[in-house]
C-alpha atoms as a PDB file:
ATOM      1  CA  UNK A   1      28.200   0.815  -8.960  1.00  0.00           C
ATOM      2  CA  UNK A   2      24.445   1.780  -9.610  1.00  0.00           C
ATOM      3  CA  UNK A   3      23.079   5.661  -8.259  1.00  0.00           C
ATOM      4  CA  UNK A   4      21.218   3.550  -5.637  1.00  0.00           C
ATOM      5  CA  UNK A   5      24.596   1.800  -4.194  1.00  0.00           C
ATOM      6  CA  UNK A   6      26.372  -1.267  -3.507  1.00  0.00           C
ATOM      7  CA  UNK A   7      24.399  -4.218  -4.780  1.00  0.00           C
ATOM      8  CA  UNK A   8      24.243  -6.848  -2.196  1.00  0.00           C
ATOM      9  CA  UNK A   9      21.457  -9.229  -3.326  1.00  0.00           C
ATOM     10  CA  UNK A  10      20.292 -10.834  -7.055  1.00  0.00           C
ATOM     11  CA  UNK A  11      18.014 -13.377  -7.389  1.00  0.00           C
ATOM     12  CA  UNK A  12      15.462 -14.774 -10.386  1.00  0.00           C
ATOM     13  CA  UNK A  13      12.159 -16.236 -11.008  1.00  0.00           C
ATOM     14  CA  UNK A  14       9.987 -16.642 -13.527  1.00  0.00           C
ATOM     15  CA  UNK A  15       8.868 -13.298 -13.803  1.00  0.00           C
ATOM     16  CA  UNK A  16      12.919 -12.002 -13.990  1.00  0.00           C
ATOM     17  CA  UNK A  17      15.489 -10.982 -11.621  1.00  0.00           C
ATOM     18  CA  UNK A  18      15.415  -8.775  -8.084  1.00  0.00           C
ATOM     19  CA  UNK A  19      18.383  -7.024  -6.801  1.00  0.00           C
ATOM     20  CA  UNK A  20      18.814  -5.443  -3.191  1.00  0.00           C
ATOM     21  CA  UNK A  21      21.435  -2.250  -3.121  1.00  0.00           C
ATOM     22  CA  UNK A  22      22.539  -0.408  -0.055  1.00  0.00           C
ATOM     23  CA  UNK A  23      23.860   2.897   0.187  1.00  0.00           C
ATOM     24  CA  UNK A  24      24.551   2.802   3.856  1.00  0.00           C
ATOM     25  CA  UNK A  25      21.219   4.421   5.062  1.00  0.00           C
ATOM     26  CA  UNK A  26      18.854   2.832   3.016  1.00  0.00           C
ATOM     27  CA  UNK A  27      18.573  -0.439   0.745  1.00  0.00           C
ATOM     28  CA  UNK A  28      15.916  -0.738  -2.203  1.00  0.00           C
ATOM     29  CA  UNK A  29      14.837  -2.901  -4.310  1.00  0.00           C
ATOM     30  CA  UNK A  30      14.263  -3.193  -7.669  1.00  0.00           C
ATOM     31  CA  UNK A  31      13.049  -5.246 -10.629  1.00  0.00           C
ATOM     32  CA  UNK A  32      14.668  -6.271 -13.800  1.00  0.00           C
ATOM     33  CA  UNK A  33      15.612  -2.893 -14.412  1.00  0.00           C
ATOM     34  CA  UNK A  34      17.588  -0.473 -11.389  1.00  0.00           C
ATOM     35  CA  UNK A  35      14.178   1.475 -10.982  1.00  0.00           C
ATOM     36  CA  UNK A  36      13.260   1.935  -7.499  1.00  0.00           C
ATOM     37  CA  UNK A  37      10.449  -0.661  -6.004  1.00  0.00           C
ATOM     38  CA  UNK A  38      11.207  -0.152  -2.467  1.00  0.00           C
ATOM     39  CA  UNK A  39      13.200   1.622   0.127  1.00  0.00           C
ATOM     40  CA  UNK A  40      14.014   1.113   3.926  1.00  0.00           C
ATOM     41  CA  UNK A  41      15.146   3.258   6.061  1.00  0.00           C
ATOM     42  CA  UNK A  42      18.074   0.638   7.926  1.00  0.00           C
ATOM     43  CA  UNK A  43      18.217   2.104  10.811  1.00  0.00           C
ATOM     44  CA  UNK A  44      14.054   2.568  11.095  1.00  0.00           C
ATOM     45  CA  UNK A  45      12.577   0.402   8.757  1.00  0.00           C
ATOM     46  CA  UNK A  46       8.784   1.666  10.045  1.00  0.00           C
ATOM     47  CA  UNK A  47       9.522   5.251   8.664  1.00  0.00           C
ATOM     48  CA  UNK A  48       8.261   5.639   5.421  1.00  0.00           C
ATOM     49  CA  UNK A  49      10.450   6.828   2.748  1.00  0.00           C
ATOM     50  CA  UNK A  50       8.116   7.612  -0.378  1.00  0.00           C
ATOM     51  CA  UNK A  51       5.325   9.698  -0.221  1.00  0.00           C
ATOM     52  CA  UNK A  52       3.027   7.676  -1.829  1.00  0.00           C
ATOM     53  CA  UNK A  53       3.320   5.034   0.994  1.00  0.00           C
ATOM     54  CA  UNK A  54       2.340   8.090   3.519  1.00  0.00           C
ATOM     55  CA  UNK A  55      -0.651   8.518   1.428  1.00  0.00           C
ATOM     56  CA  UNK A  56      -2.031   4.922   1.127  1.00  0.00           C
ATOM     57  CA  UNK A  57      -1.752   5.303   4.892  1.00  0.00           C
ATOM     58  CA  UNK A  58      -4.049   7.839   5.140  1.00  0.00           C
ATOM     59  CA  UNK A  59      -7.103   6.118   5.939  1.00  0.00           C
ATOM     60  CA  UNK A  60      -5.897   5.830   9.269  1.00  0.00           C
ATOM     61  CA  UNK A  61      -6.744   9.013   9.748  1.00  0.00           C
ATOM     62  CA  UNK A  62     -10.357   8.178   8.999  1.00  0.00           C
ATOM     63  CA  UNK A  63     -10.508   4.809  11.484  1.00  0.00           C
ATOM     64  CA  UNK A  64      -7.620   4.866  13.659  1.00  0.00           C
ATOM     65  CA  UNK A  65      -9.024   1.773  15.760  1.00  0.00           C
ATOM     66  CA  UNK A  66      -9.490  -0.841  12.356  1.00  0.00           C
ATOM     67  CA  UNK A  67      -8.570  -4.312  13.419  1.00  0.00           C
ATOM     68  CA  UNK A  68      -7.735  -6.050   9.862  1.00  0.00           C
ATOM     69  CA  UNK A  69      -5.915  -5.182   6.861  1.00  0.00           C
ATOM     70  CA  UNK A  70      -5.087  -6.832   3.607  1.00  0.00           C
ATOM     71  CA  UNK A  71      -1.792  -5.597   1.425  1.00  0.00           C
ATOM     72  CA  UNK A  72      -1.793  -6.649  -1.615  1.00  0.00           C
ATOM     73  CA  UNK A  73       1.741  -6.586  -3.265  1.00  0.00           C
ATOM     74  CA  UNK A  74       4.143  -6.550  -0.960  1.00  0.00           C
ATOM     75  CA  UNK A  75       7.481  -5.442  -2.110  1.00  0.00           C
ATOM     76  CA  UNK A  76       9.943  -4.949   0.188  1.00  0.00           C
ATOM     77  CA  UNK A  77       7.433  -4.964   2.896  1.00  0.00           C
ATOM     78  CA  UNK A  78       7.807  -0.754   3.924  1.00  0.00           C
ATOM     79  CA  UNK A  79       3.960  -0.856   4.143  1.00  0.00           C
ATOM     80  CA  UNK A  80       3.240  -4.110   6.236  1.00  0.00           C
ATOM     81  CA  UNK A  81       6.590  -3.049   8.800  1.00  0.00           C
ATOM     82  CA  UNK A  82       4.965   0.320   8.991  1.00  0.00           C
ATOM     83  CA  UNK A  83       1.405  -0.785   9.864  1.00  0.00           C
ATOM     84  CA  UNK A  84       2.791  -3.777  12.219  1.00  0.00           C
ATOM     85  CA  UNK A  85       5.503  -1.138  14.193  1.00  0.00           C
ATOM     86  CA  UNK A  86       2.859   1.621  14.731  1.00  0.00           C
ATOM     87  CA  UNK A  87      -0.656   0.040  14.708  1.00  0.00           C
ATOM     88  CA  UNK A  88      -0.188  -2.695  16.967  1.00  0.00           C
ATOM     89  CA  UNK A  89      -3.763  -3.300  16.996  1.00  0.00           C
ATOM     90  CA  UNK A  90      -4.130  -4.707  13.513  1.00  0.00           C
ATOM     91  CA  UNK A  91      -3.847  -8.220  11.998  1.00  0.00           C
ATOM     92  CA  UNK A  92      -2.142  -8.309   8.897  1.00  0.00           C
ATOM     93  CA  UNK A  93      -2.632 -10.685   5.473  1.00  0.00           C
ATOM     94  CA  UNK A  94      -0.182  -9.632   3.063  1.00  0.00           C
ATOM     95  CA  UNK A  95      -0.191 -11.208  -0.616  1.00  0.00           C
ATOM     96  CA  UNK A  96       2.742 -11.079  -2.704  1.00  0.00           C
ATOM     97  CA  UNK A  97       3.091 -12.615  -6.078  1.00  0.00           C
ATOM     98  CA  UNK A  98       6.964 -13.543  -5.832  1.00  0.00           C
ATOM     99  CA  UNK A  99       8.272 -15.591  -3.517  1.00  0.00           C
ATOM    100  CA  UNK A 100      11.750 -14.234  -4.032  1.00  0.00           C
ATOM    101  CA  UNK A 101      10.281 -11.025  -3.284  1.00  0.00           C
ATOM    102  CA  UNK A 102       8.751 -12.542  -0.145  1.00  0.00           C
ATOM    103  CA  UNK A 103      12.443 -14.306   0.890  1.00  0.00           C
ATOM    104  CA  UNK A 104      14.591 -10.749  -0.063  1.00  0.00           C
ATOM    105  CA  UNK A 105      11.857  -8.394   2.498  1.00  0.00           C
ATOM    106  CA  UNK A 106      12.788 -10.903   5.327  1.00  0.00           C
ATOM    107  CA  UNK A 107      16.548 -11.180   4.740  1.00  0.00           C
ATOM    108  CA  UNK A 108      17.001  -7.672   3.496  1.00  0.00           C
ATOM    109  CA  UNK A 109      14.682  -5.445   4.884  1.00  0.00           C
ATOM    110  CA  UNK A 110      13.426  -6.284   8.577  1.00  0.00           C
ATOM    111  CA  UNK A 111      10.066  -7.711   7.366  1.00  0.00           C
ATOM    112  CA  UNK A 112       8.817  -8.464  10.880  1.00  0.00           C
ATOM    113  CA  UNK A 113       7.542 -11.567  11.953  1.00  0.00           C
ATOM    114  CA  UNK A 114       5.133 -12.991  14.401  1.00  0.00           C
ATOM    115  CA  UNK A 115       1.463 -13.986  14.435  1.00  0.00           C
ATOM    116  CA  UNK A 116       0.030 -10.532  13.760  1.00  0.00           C
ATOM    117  CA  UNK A 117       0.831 -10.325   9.792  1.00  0.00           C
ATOM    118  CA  UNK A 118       0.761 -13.365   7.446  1.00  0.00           C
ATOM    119  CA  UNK A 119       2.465 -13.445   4.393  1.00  0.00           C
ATOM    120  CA  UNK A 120       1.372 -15.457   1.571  1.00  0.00           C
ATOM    121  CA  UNK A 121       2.887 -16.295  -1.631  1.00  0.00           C
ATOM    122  CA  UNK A 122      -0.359 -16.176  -4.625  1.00  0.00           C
ATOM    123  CA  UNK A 123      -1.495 -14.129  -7.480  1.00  0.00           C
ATOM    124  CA  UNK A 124      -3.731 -11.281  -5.522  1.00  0.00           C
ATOM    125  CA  UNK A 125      -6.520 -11.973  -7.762  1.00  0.00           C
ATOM    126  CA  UNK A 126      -6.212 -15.261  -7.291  1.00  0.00           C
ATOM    127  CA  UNK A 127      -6.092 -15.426  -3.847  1.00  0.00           C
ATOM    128  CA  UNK A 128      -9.598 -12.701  -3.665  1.00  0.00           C
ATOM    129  CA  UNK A 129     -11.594 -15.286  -5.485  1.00  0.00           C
ATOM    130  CA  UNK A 130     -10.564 -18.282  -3.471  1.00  0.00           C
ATOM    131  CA  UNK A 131     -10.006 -16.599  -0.287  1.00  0.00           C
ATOM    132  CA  UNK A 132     -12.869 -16.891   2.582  1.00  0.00           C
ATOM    133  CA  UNK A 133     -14.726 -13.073   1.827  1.00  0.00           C
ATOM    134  CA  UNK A 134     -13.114 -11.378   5.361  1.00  0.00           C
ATOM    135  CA  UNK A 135     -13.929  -8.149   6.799  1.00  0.00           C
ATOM    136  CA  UNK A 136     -10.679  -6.319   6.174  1.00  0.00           C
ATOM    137  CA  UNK A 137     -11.040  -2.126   7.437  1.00  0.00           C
ATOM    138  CA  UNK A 138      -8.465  -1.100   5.136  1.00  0.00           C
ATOM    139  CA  UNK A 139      -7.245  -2.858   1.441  1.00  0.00           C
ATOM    140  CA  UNK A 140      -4.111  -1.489   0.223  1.00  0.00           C
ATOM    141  CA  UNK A 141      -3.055  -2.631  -3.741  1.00  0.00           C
ATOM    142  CA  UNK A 142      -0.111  -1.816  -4.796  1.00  0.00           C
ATOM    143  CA  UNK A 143       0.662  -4.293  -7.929  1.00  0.00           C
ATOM    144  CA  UNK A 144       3.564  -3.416 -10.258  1.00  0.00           C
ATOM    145  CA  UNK A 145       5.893  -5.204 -12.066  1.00  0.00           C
ATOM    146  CA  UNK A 146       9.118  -3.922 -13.470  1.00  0.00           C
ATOM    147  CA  UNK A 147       7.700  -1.148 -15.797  1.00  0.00           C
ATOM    148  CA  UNK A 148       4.289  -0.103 -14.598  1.00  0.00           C
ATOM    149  CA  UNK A 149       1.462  -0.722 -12.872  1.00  0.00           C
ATOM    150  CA  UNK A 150      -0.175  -4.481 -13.074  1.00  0.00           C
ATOM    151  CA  UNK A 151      -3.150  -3.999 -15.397  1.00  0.00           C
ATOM    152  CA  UNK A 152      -5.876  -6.261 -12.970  1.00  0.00           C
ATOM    153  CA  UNK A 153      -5.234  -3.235 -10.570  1.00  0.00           C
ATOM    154  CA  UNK A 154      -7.115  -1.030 -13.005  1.00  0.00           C
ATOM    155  CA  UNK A 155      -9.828  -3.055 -13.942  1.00  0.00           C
ATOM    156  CA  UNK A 156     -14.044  -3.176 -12.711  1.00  0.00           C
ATOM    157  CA  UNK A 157     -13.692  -7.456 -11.450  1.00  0.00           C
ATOM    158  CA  UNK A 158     -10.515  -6.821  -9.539  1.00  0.00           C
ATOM    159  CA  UNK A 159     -12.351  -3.691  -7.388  1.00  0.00           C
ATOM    160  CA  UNK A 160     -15.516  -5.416  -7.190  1.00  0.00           C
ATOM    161  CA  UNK A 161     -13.173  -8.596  -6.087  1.00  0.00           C
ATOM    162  CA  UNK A 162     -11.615  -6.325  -3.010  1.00  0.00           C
ATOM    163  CA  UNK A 163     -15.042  -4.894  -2.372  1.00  0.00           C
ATOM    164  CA  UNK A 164     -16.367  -8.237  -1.671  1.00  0.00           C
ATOM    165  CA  UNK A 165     -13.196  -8.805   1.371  1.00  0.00           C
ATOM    166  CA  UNK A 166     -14.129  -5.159   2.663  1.00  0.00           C
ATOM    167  CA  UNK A 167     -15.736  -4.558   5.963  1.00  0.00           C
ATOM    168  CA  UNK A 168     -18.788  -2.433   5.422  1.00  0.00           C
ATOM    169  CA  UNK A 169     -16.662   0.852   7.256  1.00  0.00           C
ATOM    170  CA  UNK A 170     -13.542  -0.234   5.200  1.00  0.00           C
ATOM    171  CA  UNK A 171     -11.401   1.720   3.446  1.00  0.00           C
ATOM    172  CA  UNK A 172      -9.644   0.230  -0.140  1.00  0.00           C
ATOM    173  CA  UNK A 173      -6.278   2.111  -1.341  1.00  0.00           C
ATOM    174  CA  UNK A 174      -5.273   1.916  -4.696  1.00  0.00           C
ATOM    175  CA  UNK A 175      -1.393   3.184  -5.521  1.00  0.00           C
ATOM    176  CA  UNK A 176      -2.299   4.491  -9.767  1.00  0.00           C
ATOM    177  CA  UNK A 177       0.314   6.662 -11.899  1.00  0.00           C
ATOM    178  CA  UNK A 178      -0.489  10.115 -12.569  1.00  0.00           C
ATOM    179  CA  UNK A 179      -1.834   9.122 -16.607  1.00  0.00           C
ATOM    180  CA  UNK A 180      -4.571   6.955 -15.053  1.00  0.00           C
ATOM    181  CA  UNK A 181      -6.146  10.361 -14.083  1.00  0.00           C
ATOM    182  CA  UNK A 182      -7.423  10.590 -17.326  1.00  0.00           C
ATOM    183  CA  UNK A 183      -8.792   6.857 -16.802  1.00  0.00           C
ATOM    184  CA  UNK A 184     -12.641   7.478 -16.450  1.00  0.00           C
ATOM    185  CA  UNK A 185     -13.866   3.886 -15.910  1.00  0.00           C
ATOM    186  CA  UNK A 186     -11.520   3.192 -12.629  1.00  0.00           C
ATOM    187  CA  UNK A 187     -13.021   6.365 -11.488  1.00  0.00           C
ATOM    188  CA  UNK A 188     -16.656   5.297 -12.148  1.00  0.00           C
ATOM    189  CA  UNK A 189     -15.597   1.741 -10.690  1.00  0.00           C
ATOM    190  CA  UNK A 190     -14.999   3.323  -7.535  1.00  0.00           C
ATOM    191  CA  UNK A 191     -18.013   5.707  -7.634  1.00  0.00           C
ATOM    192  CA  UNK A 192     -20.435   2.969  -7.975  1.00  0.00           C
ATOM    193  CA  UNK A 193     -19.365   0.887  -4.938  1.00  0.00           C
ATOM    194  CA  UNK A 194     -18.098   3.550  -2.847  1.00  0.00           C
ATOM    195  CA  UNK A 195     -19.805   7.006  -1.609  1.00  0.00           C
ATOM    196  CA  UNK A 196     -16.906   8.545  -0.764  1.00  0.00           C
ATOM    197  CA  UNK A 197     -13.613   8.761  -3.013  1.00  0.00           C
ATOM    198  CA  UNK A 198     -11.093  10.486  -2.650  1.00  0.00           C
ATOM    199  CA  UNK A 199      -7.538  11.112  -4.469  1.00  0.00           C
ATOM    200  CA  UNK A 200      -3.747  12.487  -3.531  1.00  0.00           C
ATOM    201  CA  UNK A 201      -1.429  13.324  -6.009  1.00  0.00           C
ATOM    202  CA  UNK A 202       2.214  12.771  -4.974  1.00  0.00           C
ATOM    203  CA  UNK A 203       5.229  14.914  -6.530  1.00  0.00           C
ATOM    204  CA  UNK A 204       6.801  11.907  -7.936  1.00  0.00           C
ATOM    205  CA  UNK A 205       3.632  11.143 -10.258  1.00  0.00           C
ATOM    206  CA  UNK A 206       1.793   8.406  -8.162  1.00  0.00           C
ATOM    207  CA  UNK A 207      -1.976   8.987  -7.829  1.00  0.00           C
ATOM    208  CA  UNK A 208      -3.683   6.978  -4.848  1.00  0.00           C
ATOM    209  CA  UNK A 209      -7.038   6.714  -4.542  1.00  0.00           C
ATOM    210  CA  UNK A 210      -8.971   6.372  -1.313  1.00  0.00           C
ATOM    211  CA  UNK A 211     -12.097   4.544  -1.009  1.00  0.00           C
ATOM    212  CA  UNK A 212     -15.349   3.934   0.951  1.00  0.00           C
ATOM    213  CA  UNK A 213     -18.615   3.259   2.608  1.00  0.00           C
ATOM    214  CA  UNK A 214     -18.387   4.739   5.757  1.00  0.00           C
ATOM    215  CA  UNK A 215     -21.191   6.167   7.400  1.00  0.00           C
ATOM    216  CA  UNK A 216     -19.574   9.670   9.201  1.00  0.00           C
ATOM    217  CA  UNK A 217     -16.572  10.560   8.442  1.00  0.00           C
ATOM    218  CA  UNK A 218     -14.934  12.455  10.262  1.00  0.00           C
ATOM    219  CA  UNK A 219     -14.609  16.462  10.049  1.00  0.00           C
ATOM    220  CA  UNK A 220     -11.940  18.188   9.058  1.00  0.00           C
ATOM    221  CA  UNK A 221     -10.754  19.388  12.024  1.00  0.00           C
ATOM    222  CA  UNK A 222     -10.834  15.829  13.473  1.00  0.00           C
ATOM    223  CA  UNK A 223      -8.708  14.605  10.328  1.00  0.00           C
ATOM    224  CA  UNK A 224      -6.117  17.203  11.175  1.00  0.00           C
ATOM    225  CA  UNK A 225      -6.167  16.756  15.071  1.00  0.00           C
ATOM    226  CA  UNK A 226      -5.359  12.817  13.820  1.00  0.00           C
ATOM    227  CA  UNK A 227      -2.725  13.483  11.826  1.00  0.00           C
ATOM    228  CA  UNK A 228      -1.251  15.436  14.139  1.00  0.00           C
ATOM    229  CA  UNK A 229      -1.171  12.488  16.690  1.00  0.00           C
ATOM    230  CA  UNK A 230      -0.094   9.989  14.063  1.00  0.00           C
ATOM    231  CA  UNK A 231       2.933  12.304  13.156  1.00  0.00           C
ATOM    232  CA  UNK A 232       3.688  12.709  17.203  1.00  0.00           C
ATOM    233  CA  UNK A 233       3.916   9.008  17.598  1.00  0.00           C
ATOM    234  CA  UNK A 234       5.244   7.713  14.372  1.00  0.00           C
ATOM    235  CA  UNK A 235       7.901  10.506  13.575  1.00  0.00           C
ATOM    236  CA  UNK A 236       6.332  11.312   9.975  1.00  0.00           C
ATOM    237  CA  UNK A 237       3.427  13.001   8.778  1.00  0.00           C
ATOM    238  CA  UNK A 238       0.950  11.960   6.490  1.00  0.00           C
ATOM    239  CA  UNK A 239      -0.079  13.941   3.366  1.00  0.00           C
ATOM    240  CA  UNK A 240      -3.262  14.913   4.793  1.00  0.00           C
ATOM    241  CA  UNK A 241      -3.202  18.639   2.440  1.00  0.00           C
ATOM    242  CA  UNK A 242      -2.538  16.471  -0.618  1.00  0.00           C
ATOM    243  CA  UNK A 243      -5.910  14.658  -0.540  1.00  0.00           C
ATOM    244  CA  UNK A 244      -8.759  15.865  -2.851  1.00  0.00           C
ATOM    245  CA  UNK A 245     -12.390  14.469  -2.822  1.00  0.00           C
ATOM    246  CA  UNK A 246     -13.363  12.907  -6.049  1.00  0.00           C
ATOM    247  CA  UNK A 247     -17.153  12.117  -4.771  1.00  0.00           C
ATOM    248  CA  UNK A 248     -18.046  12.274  -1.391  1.00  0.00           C
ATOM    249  CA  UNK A 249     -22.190  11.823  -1.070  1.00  0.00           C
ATOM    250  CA  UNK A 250     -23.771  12.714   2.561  1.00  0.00           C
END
């Protein structure tokens, strides 16, 4: 039996297999190799169990009202069941390369449905340049494959891509590893769209970065007062202390 549990789930693609294990609390899923993806909480599937999902999240704290969001890779759907249990206000496009991917977040892991989040099966660049340019508040990419982080995350067209679907107050999150620190041009790709960046390091080596254009942000009393209300109404806190400001011009 694998350190993550029963497996209850295998299934393959062109791109390899996924498996689904349960340990009796939670279920994950991996890739081709037993590395964690995803987890769920079963009996909550809204409460975020990695800390790096908290962090993506923390726009919200920034534009608690935004009305559209794009994910882009959508695993085992933590993010988009999050967003859709506790932000009822938002309509949700998520993108996910896999369709088996797509099929084992339903069956497995409580991937809600309804007509307030769309799921679609397509490449996420793909889908950028073909898609009609929307006006999404908040972006969150989170491509990886089996071993790492999906190279087009990383790159100058894929940011000036999600730029293009942004709403001018919008907010783009970008889930890195802790070596792309050290990756000057993402940095400067940000910096040159965005006037405000910002960056939380989480203990198990993800690096997020935060993005965007908006006019006033708000202080940091405000930011703390909001986190304190998300925490109160979703029964986990975001990483607000974590965050660091990368650029942030007035």
């Amino acid at each position: 039996m694998s350190y993550l549990g029963r497996e209850i789930h295998r299934s393959y693609d062109e791109y390899g297999a996924i498996k689904v294990f349960d340990d009796g609390e939670k279920r994950y899923l991996t890739f081709a190799t037993d590395t964690e993806q995803s987890c769920v909480l079963k009996s909550n599937a809204g409460d975020l169990q990695y800390e790096y999902t908290r962090a993506m999240l923390l726009p919200l704290l920034f534009q608690p009202s935004a009305k559209r969001a794009l994910i882009l890779g959508l695993g085992a759907g933590s993010l988009a069941t999050c967003l859709h249990q506790h932000c009822r206000q938002l309509k949700l496009t998520a993108v996910e390369l896999r369709q088996v991917v797509i099929d084992a977040a339903y069956q497995y892991f409580q991937l809600p449905r309804g007509k307030k989040l769309q799921v679609l099966a397509d490449n996420a660049e793909h889908f950028l340049r073909h898609a009609p340019s929307g006006k999404h508040h908040y972006i969150f990419s989170d491509l990886y494959g089996a071993e790492d982080v999906d190279n087009i995350q990383l790159q100058d067209s894929y940011i000036e891509l999600c730029h293009q679907h942004m709403h001018n107050e919008g907010w783009l999150v970008l889930n890195c590893w802790r070596n792309h620190r050290n990756d000057g041009d993402l940095v400067d790709s940000l910096s040159h769209r965005f006037q405000h960046v910002f960056a939380c390091n989480t203990q198990a080596g993800n690096w997020v970065l935060l993005a965007s254009n908006m006019t006033s942000l708000p202080s940091r009393t405000q930011l703390k007062e909001n986190a304190k209300n998300w925490a109160k109404t979703s029964g986990f806190a975001l990483p607000l202390s974590r965050m660091e400001i990368v650029q942030s011009v007035d």
